[in-house]
PDB file of N, CA and C in Angstrom:
ATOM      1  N   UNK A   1     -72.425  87.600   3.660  1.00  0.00           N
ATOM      2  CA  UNK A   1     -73.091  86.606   2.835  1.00  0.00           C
ATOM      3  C   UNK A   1     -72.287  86.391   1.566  1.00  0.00           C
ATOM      4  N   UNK A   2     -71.840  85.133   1.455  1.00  0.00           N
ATOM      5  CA  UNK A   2     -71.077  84.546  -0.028  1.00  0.00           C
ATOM      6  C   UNK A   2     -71.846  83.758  -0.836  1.00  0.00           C
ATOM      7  N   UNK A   3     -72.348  84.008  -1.857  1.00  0.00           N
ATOM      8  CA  UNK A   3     -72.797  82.836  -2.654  1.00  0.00           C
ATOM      9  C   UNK A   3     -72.023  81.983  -3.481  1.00  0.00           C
ATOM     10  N   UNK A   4     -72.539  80.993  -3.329  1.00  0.00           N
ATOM     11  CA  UNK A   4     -71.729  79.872  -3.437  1.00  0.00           C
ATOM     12  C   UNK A   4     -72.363  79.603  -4.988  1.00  0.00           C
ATOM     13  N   UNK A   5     -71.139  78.988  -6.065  1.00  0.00           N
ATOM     14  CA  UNK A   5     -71.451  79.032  -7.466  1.00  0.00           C
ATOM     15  C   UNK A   5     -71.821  77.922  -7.806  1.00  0.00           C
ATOM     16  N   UNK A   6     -71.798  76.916  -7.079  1.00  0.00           N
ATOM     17  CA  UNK A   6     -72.699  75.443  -7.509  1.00  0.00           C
ATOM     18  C   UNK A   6     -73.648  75.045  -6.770  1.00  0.00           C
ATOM     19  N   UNK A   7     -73.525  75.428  -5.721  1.00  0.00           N
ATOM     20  CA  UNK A   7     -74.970  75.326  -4.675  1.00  0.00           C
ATOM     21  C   UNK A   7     -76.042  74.722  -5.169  1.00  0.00           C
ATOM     22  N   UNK A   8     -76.934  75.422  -5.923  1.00  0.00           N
ATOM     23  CA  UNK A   8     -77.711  75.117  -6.682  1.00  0.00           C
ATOM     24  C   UNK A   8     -77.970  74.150  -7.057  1.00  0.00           C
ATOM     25  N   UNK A   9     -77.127  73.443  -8.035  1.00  0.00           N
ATOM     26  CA  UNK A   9     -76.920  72.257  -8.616  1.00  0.00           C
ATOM     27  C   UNK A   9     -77.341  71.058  -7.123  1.00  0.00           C
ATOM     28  N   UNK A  10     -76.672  71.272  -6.486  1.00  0.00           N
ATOM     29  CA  UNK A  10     -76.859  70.045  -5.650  1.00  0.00           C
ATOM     30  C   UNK A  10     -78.148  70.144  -4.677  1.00  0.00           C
ATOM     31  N   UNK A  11     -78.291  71.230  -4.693  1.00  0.00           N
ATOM     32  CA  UNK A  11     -79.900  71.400  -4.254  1.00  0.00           C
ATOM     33  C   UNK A  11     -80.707  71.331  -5.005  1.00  0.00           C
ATOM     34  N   UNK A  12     -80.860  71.156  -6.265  1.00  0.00           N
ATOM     35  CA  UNK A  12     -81.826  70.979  -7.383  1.00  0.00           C
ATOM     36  C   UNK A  12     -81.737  68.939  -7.289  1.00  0.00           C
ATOM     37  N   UNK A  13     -80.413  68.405  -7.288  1.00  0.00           N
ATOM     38  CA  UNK A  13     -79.876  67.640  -7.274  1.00  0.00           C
ATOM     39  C   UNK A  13     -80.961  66.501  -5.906  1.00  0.00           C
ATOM     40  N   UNK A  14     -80.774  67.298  -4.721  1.00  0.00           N
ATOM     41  CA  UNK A  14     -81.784  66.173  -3.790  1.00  0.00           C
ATOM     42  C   UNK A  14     -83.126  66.445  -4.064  1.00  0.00           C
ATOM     43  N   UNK A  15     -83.519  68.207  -4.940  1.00  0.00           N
ATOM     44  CA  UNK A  15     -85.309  68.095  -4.668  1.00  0.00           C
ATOM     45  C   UNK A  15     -85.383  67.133  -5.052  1.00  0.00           C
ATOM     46  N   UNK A  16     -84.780  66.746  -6.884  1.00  0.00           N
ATOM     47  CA  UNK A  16     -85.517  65.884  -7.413  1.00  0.00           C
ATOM     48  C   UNK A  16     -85.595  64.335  -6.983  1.00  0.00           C
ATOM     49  N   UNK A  17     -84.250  63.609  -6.415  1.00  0.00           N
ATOM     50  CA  UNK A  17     -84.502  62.859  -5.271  1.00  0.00           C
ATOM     51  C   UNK A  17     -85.659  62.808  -4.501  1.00  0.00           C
ATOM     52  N   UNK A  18     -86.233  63.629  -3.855  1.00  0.00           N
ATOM     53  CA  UNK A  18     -87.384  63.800  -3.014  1.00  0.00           C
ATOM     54  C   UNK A  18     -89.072  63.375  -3.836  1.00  0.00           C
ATOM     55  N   UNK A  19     -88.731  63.764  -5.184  1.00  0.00           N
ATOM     56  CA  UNK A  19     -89.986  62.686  -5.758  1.00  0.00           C
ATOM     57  C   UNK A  19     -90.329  61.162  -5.663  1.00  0.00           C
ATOM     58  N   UNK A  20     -89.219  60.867  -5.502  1.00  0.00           N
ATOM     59  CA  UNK A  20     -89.665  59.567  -5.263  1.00  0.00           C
ATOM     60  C   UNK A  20     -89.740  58.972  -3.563  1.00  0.00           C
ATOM     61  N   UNK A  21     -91.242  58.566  -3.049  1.00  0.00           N
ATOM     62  CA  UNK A  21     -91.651  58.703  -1.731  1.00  0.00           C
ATOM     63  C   UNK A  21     -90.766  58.327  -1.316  1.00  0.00           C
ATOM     64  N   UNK A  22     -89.865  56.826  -1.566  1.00  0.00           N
ATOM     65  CA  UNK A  22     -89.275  55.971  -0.271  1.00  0.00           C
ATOM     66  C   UNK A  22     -88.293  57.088   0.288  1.00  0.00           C
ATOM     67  N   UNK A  23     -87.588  57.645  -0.452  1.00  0.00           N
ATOM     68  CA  UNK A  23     -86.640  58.505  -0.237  1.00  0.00           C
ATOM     69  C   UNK A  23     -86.911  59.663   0.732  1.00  0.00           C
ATOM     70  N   UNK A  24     -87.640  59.882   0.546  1.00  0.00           N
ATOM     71  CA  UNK A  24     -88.954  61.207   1.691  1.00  0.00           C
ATOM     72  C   UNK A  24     -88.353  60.906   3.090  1.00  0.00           C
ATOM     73  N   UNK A  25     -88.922  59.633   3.340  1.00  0.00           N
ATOM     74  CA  UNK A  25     -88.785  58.904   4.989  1.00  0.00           C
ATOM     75  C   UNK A  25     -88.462  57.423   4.562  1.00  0.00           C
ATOM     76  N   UNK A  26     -87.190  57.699   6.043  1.00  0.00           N
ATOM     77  CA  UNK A  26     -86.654  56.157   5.984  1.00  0.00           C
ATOM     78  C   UNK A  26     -87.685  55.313   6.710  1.00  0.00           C
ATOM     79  N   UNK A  27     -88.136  54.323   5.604  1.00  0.00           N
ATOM     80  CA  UNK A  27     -89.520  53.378   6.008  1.00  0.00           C
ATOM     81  C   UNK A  27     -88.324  52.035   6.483  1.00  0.00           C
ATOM     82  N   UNK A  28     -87.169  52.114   5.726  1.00  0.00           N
ATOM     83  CA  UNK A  28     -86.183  50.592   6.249  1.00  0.00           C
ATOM     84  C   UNK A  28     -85.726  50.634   7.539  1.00  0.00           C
ATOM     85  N   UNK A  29     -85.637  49.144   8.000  1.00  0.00           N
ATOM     86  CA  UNK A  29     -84.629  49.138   9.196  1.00  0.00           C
ATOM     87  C   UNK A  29     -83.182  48.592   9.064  1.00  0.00           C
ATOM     88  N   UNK A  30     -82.537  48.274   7.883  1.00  0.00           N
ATOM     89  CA  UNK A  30     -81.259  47.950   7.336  1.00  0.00           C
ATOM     90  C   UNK A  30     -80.151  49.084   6.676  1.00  0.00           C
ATOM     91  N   UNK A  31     -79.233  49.685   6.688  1.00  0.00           N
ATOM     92  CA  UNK A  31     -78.618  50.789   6.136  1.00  0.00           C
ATOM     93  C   UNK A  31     -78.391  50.401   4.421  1.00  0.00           C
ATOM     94  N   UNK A  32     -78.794  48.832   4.033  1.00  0.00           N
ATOM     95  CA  UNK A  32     -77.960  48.715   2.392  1.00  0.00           C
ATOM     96  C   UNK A  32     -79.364  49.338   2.042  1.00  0.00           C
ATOM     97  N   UNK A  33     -80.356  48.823   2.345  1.00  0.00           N
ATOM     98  CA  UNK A  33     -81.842  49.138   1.280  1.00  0.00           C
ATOM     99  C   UNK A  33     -81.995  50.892   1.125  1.00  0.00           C
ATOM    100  N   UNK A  34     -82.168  51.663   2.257  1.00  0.00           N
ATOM    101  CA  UNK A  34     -82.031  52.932   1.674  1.00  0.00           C
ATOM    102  C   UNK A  34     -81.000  53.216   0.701  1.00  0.00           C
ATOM    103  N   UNK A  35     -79.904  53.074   0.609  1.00  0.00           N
ATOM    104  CA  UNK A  35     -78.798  52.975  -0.306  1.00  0.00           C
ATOM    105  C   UNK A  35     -79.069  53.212  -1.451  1.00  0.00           C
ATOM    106  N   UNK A  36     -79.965  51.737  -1.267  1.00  0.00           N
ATOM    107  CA  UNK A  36     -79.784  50.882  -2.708  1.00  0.00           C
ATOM    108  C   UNK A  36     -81.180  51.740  -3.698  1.00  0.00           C
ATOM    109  N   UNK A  37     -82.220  52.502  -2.887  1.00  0.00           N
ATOM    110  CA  UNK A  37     -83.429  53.085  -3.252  1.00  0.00           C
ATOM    111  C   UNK A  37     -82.666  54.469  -4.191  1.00  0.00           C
ATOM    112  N   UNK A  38     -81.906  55.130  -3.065  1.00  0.00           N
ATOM    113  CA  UNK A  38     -81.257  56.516  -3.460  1.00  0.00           C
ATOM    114  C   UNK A  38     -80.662  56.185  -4.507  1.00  0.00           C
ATOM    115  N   UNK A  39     -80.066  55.150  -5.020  1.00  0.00           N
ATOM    116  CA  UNK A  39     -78.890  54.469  -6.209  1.00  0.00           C
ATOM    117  C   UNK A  39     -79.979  54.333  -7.174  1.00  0.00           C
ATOM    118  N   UNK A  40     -80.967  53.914  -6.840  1.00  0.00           N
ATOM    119  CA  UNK A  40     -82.045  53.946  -8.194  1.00  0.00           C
ATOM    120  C   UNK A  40     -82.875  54.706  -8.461  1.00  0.00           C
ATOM    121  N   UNK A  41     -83.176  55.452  -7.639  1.00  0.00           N
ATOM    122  CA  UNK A  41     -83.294  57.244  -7.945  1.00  0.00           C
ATOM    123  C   UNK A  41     -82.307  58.055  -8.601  1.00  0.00           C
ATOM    124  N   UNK A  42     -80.985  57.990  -8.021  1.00  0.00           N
ATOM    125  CA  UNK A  42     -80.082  58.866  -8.942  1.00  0.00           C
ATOM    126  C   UNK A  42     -79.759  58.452 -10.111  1.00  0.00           C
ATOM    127  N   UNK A  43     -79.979  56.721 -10.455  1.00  0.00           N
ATOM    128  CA  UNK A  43     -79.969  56.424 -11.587  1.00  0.00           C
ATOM    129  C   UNK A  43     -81.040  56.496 -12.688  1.00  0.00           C
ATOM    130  N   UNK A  44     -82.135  56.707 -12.272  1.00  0.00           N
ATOM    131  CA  UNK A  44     -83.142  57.117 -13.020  1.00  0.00           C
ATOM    132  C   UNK A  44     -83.218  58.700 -13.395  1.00  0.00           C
ATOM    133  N   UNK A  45     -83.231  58.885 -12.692  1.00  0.00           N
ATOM    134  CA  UNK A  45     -82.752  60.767 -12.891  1.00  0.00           C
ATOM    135  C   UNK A  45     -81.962  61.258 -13.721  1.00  0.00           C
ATOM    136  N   UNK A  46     -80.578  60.455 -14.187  1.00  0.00           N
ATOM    137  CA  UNK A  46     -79.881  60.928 -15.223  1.00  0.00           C
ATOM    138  C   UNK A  46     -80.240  60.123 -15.875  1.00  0.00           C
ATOM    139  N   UNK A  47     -80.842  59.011 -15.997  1.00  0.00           N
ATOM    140  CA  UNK A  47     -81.307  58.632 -17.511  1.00  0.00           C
ATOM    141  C   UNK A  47     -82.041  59.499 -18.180  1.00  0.00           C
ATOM    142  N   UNK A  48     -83.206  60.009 -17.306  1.00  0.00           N
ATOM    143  CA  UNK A  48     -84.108  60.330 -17.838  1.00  0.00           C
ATOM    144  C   UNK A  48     -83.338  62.236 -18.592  1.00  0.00           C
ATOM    145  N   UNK A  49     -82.359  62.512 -17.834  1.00  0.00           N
ATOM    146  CA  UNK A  49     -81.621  63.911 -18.519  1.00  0.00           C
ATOM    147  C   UNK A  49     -80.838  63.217 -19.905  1.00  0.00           C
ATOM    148  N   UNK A  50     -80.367  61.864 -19.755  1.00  0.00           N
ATOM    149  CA  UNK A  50     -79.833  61.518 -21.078  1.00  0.00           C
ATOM    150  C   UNK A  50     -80.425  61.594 -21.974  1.00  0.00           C
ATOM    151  N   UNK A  51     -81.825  61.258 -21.600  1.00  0.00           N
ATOM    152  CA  UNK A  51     -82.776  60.682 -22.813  1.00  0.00           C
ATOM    153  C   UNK A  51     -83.163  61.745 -23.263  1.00  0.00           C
ATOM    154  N   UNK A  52     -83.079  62.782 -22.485  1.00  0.00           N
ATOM    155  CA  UNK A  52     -84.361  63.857 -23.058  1.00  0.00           C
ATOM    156  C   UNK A  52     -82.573  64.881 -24.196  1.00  0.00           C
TER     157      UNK A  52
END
């Protein structure tokens, strides 16, 4: 067993992704719209670390 030194980060990285439902389950039938959901999730997410 190796632990890995950033791991973490990117698993902290999709929970918080996972708050927002659409992202949960793909409800689309087009590949841009999930995309474009995850793009405004990850962009809200570091705003909200900027801001604070």
């Amino acid at each position: 067993f190796i632990v890995e030194a950033k791991r973490w980060v990117v698993e902290r990285s999709f929970a918080w992704t996972n708050f927002f439902r659409r992202n949960v389950k793909d409800y689309e039938r087009n590949v841009e719209s999930p995309e474009s959901w995850l793009l405004l999730a990850n962009s809200t997410i570091m705003l909200q670390r900027i801001i604070e």
